[in-house]
PDB file of N, CA and C in Angstrom:
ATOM      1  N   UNK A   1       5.654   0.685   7.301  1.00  0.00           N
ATOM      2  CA  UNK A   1       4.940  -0.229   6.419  1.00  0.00           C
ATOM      3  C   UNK A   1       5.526  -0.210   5.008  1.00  0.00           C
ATOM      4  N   UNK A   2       5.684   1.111   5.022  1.00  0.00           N
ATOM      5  CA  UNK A   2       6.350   1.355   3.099  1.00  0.00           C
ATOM      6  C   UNK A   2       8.210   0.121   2.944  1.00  0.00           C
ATOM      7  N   UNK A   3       8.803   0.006   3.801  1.00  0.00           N
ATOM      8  CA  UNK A   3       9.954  -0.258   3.205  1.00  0.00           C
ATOM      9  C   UNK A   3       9.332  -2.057   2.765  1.00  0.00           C
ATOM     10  N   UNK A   4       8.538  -2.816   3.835  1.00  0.00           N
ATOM     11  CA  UNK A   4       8.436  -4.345   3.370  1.00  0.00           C
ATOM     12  C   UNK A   4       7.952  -4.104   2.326  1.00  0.00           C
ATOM     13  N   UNK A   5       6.867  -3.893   2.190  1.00  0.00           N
ATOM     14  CA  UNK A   5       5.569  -3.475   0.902  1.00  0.00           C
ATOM     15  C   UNK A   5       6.342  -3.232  -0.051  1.00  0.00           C
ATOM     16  N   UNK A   6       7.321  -2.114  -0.260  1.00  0.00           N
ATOM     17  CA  UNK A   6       8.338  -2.168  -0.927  1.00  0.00           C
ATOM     18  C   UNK A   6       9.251  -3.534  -1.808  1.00  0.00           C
ATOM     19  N   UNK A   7       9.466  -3.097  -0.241  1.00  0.00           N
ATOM     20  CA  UNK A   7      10.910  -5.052  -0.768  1.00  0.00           C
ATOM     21  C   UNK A   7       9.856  -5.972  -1.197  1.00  0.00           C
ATOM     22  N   UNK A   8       8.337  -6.443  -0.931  1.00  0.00           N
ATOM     23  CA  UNK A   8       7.974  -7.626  -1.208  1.00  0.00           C
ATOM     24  C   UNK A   8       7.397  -7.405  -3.212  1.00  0.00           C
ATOM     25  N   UNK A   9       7.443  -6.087  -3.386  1.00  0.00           N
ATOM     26  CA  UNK A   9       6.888  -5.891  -4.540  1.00  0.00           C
ATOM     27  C   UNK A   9       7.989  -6.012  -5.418  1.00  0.00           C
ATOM     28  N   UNK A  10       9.367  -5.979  -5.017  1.00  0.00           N
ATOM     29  CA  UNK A  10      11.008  -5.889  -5.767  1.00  0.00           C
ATOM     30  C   UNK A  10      11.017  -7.225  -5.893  1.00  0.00           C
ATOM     31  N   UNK A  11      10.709  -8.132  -4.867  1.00  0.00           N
ATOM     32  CA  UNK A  11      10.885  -9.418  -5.221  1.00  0.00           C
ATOM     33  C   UNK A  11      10.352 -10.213  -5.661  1.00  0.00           C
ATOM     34  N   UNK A  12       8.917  -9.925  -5.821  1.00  0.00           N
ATOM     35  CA  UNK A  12       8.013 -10.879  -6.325  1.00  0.00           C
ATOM     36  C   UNK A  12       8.324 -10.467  -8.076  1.00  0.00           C
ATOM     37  N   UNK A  13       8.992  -9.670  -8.111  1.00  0.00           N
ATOM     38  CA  UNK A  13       9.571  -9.083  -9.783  1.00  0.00           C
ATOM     39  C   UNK A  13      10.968  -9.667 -10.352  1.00  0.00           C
ATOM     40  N   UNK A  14      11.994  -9.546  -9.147  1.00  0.00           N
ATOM     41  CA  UNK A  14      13.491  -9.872  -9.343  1.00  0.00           C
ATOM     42  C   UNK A  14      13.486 -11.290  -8.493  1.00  0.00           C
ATOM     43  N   UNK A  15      13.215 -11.392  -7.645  1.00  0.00           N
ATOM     44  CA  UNK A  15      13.247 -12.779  -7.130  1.00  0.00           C
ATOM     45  C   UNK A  15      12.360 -14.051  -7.018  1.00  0.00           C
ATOM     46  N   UNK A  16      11.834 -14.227  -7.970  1.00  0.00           N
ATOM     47  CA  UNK A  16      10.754 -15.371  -7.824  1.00  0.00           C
ATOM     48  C   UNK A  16      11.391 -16.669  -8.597  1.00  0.00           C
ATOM     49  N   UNK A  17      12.164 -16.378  -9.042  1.00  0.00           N
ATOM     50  CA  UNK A  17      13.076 -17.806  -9.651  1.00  0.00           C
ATOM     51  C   UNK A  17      14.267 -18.073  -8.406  1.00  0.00           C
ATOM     52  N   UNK A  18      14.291 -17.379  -7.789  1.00  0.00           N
ATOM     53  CA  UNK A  18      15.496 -17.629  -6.298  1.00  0.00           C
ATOM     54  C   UNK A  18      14.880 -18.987  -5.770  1.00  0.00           C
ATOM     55  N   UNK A  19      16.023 -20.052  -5.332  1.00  0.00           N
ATOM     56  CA  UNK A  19      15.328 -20.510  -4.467  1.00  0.00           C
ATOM     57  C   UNK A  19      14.686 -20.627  -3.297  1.00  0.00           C
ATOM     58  N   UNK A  20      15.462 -19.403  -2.614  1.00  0.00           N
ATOM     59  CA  UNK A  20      14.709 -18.702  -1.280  1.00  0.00           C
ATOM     60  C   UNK A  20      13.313 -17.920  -1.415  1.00  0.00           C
ATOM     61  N   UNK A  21      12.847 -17.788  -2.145  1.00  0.00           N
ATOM     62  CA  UNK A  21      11.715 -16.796  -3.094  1.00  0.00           C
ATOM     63  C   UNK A  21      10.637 -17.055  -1.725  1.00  0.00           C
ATOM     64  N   UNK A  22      10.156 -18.164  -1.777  1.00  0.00           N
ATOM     65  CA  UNK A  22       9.012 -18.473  -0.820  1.00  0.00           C
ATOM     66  C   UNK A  22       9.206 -17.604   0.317  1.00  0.00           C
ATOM     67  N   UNK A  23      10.986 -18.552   0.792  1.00  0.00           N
ATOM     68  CA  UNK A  23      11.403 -17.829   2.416  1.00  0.00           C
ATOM     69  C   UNK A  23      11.021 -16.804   2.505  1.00  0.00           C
ATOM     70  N   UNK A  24      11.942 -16.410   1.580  1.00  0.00           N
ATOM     71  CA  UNK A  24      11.688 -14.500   1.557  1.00  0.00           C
ATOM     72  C   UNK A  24      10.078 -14.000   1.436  1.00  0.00           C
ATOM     73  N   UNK A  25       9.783 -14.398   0.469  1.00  0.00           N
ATOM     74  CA  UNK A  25       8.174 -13.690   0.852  1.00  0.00           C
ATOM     75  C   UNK A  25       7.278 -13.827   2.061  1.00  0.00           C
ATOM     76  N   UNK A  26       7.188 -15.518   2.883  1.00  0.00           N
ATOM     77  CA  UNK A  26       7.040 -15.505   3.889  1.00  0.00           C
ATOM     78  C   UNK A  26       7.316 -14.595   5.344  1.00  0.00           C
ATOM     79  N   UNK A  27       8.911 -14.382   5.068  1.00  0.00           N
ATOM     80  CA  UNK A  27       9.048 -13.645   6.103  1.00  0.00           C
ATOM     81  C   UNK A  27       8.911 -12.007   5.354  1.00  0.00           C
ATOM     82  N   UNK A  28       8.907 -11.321   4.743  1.00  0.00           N
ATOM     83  CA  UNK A  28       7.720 -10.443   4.248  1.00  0.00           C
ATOM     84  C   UNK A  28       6.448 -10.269   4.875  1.00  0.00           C
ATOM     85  N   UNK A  29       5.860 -11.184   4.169  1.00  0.00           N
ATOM     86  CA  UNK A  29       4.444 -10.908   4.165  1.00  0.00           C
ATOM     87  C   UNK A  29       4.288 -10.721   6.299  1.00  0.00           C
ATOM     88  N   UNK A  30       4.994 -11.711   6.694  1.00  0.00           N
ATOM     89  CA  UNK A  30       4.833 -11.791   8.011  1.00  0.00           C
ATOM     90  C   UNK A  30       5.052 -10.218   8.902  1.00  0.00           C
ATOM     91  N   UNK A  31       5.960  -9.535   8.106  1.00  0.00           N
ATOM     92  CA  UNK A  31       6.471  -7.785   8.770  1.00  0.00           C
ATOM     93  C   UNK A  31       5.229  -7.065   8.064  1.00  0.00           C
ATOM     94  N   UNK A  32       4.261  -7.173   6.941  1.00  0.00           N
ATOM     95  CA  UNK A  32       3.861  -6.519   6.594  1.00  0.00           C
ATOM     96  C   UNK A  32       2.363  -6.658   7.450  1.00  0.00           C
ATOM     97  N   UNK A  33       1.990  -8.249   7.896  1.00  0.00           N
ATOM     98  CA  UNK A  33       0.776  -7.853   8.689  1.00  0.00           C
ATOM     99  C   UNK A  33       0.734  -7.771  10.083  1.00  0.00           C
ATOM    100  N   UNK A  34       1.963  -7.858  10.181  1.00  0.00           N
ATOM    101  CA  UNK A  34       2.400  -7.324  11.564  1.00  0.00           C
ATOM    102  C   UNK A  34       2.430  -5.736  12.304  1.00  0.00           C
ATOM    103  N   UNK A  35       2.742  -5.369  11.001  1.00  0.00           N
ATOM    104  CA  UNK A  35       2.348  -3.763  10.316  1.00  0.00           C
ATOM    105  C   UNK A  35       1.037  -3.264  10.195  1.00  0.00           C
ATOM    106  N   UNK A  36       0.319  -3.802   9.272  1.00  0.00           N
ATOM    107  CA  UNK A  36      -0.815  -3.684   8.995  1.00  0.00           C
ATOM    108  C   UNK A  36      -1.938  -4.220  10.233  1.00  0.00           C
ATOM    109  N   UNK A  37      -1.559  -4.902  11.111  1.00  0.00           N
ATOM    110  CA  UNK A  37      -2.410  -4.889  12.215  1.00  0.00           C
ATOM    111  C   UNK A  37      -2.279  -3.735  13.086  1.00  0.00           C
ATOM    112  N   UNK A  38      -0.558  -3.154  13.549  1.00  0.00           N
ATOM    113  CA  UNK A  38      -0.696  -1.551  14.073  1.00  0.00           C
ATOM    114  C   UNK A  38      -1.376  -0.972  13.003  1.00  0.00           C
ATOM    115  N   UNK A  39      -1.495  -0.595  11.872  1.00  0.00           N
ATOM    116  CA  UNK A  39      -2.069   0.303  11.245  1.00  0.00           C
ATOM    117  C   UNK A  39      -3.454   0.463  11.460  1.00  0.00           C
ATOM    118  N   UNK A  40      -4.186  -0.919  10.886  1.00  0.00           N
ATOM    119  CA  UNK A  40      -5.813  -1.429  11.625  1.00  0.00           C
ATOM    120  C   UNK A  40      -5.785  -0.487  13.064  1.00  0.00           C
ATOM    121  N   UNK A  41      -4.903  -1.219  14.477  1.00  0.00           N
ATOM    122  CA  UNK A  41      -5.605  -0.893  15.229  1.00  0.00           C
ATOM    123  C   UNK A  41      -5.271   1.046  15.729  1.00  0.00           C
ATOM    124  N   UNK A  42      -4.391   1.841  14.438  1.00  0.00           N
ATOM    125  CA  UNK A  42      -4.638   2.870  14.810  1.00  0.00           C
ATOM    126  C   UNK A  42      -5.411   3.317  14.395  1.00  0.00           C
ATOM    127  N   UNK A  43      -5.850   3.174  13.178  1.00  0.00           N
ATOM    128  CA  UNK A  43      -6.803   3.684  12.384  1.00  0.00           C
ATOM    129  C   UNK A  43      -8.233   3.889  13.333  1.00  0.00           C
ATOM    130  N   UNK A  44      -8.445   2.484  13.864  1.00  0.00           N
ATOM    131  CA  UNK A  44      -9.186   2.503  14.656  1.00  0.00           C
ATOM    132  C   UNK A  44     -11.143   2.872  13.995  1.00  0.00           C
ATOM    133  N   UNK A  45     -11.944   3.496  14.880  1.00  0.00           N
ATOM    134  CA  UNK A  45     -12.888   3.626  13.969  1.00  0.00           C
ATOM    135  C   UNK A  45     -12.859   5.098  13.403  1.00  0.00           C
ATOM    136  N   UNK A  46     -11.440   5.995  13.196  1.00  0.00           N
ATOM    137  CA  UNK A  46     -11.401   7.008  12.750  1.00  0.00           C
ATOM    138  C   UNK A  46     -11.240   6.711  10.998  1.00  0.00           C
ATOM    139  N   UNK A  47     -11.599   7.925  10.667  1.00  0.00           N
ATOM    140  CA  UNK A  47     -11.529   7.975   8.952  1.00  0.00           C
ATOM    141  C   UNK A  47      -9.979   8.055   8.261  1.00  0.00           C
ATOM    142  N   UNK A  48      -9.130   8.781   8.866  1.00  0.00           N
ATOM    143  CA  UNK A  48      -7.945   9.118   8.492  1.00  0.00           C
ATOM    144  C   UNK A  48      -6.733   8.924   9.498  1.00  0.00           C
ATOM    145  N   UNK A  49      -5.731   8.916   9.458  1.00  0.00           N
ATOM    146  CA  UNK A  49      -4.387   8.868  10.104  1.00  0.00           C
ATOM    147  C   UNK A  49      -4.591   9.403  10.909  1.00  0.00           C
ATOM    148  N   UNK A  50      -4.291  10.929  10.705  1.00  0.00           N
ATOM    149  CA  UNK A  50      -4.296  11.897  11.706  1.00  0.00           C
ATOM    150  C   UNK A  50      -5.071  12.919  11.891  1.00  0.00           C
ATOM    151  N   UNK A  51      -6.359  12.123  11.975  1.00  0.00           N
ATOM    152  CA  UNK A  51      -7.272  12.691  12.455  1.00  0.00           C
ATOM    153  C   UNK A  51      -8.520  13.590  10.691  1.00  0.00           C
ATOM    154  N   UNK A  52      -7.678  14.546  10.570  1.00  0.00           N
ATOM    155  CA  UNK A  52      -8.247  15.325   9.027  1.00  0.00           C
ATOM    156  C   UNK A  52      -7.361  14.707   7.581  1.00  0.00           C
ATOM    157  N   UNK A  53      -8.327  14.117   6.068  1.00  0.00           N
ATOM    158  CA  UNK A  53      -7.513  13.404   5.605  1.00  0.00           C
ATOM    159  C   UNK A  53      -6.366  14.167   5.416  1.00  0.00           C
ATOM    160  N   UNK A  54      -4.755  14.336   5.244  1.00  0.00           N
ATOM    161  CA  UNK A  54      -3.816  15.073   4.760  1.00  0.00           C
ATOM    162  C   UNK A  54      -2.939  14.291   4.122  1.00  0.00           C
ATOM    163  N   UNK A  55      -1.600  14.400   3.683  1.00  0.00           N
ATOM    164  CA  UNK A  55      -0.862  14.236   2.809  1.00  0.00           C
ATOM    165  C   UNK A  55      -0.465  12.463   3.305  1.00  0.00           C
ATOM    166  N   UNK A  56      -0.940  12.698   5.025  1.00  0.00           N
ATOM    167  CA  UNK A  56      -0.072  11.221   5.163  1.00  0.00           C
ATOM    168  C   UNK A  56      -1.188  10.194   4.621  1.00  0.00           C
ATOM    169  N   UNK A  57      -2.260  10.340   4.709  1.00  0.00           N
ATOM    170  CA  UNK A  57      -3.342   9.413   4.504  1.00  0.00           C
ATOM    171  C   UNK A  57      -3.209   8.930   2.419  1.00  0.00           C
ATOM    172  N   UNK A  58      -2.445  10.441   1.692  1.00  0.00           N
ATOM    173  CA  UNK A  58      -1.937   9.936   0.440  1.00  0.00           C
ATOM    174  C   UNK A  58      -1.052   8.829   0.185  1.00  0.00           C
ATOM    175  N   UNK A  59      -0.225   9.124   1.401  1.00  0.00           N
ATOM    176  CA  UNK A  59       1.237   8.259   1.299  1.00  0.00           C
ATOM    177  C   UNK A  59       0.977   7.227   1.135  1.00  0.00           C
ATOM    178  N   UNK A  60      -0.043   6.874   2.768  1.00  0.00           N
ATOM    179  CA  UNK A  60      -0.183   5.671   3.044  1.00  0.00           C
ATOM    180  C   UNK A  60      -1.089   4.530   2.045  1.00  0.00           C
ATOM    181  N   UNK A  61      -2.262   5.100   1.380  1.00  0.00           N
ATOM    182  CA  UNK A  61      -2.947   4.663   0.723  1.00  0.00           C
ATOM    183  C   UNK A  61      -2.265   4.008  -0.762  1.00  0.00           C
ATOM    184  N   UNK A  62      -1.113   4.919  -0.939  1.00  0.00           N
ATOM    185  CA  UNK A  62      -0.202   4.560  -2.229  1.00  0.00           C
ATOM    186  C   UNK A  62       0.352   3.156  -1.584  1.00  0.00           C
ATOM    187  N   UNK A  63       0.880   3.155  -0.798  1.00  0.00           N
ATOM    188  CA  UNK A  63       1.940   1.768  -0.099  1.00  0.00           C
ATOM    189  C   UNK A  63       1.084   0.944   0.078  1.00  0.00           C
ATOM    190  N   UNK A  64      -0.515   0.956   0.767  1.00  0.00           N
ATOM    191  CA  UNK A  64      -1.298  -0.094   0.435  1.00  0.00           C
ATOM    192  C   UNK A  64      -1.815  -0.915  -0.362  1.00  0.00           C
ATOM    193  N   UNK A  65      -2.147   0.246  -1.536  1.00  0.00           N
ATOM    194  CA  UNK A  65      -2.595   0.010  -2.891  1.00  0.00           C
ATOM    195  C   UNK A  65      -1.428  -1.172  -3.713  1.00  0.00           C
ATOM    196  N   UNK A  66      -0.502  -1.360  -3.181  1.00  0.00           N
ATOM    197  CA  UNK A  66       0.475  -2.193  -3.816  1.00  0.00           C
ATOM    198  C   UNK A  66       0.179  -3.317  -3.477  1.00  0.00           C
ATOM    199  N   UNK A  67      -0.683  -3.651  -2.625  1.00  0.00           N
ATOM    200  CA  UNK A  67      -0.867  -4.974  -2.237  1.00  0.00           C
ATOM    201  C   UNK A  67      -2.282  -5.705  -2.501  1.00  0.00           C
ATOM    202  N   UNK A  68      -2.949  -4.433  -3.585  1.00  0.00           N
ATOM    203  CA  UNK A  68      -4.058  -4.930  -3.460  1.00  0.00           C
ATOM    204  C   UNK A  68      -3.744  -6.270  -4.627  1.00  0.00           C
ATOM    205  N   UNK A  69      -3.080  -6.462  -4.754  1.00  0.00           N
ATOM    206  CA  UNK A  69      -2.723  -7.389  -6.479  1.00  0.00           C
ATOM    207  C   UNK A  69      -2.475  -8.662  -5.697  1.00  0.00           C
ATOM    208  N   UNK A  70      -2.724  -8.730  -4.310  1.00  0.00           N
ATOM    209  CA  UNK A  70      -2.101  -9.732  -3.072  1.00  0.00           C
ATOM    210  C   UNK A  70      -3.351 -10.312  -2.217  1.00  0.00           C
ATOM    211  N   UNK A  71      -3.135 -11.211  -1.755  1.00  0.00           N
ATOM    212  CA  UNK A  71      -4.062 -11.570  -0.590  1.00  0.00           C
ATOM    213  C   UNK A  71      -4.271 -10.932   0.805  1.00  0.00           C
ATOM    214  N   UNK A  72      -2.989 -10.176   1.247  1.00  0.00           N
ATOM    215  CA  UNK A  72      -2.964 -10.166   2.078  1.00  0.00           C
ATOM    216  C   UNK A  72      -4.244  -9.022   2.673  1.00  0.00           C
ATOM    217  N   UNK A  73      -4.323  -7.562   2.129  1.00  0.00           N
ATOM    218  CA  UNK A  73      -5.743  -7.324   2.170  1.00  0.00           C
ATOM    219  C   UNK A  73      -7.128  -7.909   3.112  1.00  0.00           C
ATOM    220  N   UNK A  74      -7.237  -9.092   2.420  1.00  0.00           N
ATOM    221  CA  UNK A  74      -8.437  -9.676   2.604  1.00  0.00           C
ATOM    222  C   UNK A  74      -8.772  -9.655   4.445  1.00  0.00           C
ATOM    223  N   UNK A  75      -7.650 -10.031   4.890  1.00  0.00           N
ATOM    224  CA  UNK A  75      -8.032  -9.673   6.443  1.00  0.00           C
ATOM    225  C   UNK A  75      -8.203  -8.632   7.263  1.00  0.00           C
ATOM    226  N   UNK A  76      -8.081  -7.447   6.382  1.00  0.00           N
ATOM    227  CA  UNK A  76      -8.093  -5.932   6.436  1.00  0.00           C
ATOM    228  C   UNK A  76      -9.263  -5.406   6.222  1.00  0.00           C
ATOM    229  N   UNK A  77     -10.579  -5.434   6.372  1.00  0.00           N
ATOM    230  CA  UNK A  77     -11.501  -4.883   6.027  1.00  0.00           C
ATOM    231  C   UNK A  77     -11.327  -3.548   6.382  1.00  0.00           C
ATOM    232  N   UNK A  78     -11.091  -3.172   7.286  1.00  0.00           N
ATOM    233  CA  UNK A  78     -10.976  -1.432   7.791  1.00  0.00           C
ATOM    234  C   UNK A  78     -10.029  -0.682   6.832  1.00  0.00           C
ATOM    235  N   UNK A  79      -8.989  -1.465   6.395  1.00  0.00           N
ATOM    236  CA  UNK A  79      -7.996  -1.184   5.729  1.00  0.00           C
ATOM    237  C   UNK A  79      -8.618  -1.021   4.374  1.00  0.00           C
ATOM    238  N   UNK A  80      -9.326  -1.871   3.510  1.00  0.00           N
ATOM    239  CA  UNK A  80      -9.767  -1.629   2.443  1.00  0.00           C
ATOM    240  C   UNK A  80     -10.894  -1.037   2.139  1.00  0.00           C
ATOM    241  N   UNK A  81     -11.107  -0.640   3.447  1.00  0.00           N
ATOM    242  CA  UNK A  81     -12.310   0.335   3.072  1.00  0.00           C
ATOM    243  C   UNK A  81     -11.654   1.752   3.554  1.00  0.00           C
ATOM    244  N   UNK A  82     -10.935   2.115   3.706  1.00  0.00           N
ATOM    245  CA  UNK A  82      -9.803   2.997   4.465  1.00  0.00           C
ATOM    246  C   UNK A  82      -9.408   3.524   2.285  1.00  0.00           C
ATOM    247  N   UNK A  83      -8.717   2.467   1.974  1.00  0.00           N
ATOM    248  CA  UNK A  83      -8.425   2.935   1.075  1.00  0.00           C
ATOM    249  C   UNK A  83      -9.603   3.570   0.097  1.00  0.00           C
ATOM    250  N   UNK A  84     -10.803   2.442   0.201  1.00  0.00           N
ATOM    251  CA  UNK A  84     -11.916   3.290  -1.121  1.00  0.00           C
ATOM    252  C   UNK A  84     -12.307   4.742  -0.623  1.00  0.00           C
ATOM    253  N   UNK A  85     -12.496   5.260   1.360  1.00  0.00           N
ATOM    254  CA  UNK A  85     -12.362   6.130   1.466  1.00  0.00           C
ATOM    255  C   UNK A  85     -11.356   7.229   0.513  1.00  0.00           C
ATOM    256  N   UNK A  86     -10.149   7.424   0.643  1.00  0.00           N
ATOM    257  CA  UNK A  86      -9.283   7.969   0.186  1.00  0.00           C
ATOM    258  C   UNK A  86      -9.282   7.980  -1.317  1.00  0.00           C
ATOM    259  N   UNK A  87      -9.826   6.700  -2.117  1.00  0.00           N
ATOM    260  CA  UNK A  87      -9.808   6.834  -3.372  1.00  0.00           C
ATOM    261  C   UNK A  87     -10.837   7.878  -4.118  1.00  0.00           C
ATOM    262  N   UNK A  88     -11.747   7.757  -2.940  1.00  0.00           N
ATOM    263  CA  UNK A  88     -13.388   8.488  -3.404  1.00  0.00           C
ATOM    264  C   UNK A  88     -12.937  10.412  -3.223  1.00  0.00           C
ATOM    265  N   UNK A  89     -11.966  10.506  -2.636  1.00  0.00           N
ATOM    266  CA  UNK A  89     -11.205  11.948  -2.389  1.00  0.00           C
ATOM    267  C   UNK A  89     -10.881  12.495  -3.548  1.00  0.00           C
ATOM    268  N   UNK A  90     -11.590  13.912  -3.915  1.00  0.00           N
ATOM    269  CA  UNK A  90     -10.915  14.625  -5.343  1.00  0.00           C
ATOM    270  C   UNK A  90      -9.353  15.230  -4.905  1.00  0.00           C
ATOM    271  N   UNK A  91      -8.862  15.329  -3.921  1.00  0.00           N
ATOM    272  CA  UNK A  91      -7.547  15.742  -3.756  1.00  0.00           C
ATOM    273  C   UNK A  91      -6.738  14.017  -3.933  1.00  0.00           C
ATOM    274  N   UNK A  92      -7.014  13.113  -3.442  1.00  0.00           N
ATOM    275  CA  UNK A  92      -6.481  11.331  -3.442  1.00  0.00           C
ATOM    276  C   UNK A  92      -6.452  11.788  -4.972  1.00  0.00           C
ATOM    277  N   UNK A  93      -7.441  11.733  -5.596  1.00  0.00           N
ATOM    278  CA  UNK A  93      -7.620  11.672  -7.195  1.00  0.00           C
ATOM    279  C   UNK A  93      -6.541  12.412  -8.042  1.00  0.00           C
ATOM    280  N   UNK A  94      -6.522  13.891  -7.467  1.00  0.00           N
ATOM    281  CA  UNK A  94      -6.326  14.959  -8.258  1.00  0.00           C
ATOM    282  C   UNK A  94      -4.055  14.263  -7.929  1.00  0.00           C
ATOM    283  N   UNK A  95      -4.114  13.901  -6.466  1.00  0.00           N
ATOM    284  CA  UNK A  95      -2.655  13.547  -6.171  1.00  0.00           C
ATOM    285  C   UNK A  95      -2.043  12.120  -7.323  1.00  0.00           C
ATOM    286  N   UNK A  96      -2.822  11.294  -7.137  1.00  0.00           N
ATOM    287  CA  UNK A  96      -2.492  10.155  -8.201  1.00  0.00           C
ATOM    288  C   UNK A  96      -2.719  10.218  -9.587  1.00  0.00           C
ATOM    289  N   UNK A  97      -3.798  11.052 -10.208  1.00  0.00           N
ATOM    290  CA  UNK A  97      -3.697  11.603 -11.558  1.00  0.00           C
ATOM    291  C   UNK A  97      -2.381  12.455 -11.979  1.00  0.00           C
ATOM    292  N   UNK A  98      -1.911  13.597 -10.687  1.00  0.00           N
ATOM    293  CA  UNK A  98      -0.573  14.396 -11.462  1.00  0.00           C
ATOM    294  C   UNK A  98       0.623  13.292 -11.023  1.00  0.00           C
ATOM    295  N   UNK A  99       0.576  11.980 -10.346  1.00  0.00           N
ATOM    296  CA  UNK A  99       1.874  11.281 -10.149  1.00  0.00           C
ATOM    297  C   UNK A  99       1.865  10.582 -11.712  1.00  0.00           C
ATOM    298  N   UNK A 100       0.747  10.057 -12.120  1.00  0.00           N
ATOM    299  CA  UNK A 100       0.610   8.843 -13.250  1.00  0.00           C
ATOM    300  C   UNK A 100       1.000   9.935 -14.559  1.00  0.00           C
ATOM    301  N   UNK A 101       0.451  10.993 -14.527  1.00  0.00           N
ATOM    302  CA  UNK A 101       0.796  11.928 -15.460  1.00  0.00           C
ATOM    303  C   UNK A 101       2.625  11.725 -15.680  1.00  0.00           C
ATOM    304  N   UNK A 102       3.242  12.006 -14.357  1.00  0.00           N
ATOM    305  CA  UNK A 102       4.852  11.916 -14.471  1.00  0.00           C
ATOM    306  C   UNK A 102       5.504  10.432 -14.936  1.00  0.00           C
ATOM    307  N   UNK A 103       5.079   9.645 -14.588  1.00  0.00           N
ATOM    308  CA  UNK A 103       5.030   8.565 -15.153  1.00  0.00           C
ATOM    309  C   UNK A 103       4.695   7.991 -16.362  1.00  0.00           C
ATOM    310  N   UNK A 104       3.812   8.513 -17.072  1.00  0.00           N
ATOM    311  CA  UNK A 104       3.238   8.441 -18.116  1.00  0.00           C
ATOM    312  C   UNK A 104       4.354   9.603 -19.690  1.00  0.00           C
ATOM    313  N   UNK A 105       4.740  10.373 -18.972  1.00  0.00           N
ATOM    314  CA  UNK A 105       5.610  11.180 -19.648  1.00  0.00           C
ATOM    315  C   UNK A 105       6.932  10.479 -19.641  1.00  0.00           C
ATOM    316  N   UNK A 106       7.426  10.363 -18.500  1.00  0.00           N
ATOM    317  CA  UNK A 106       8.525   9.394 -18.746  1.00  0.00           C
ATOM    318  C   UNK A 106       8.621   8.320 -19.574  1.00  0.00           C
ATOM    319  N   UNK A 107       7.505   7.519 -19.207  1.00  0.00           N
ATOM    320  CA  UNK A 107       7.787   6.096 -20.261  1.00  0.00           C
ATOM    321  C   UNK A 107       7.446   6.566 -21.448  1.00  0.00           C
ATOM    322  N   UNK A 108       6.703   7.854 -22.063  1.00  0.00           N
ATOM    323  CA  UNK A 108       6.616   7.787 -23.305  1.00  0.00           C
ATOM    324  C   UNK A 108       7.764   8.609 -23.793  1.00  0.00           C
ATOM    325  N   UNK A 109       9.300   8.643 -23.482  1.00  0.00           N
ATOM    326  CA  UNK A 109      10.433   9.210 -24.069  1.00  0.00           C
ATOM    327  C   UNK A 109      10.466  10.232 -23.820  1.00  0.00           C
TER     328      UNK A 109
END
């Protein structure tokens, strides 16, 4: 799921004056809910990935979270409630507070 999610977030930045821009996002968006429907139906009516939340349920929630700025979501209910799960996590919290921290140091020089 991470590499489209990826590429569609590079391009909607570097490529939106292309004239292929649409193409390209189209066929995007198309790998990503193609994706996101295996994901849905593993998730299934469990709480986490694999079973107890762990590091992958961080990963994954980061690569989702990129799309919340998107439509695509909206047909995901399990999925976005998947994520407020994980957000409501003091380890989710405590993991994205020390990433933004590194980030936050960087851009300030």
């Amino acid at each position: 799921l991470e590499p489209p999610v990826f590429d569609r977030s590079l391009a909607s930045f570097l490529e939106k004056d292309e004239p292929w821009f649409e193409q390209r996002m189209a066929g995007l968006d198309k790998t990503i809910r193609a994706r996101l429907d295996d994901l849905a139906a593993h998730l299934g009516d469990d709480d986490w990935v694999a079973g107890e939340f762990s590091a992958a349920d961080i990963l994954m929630v980061t690569t989702l979270r990129r799309l919340l700025s998107t439509n695509i979501l909206d047909d995901y209910p399990t999925l976005t409630a998947y994520i407020a799960r994980a957000e409501a996590r003091p380890a989710y919290r405590r993991a994205f507070d020390d990433q933004l921290a590194v980030f936050t140091a960087a851009n300030a020089g």
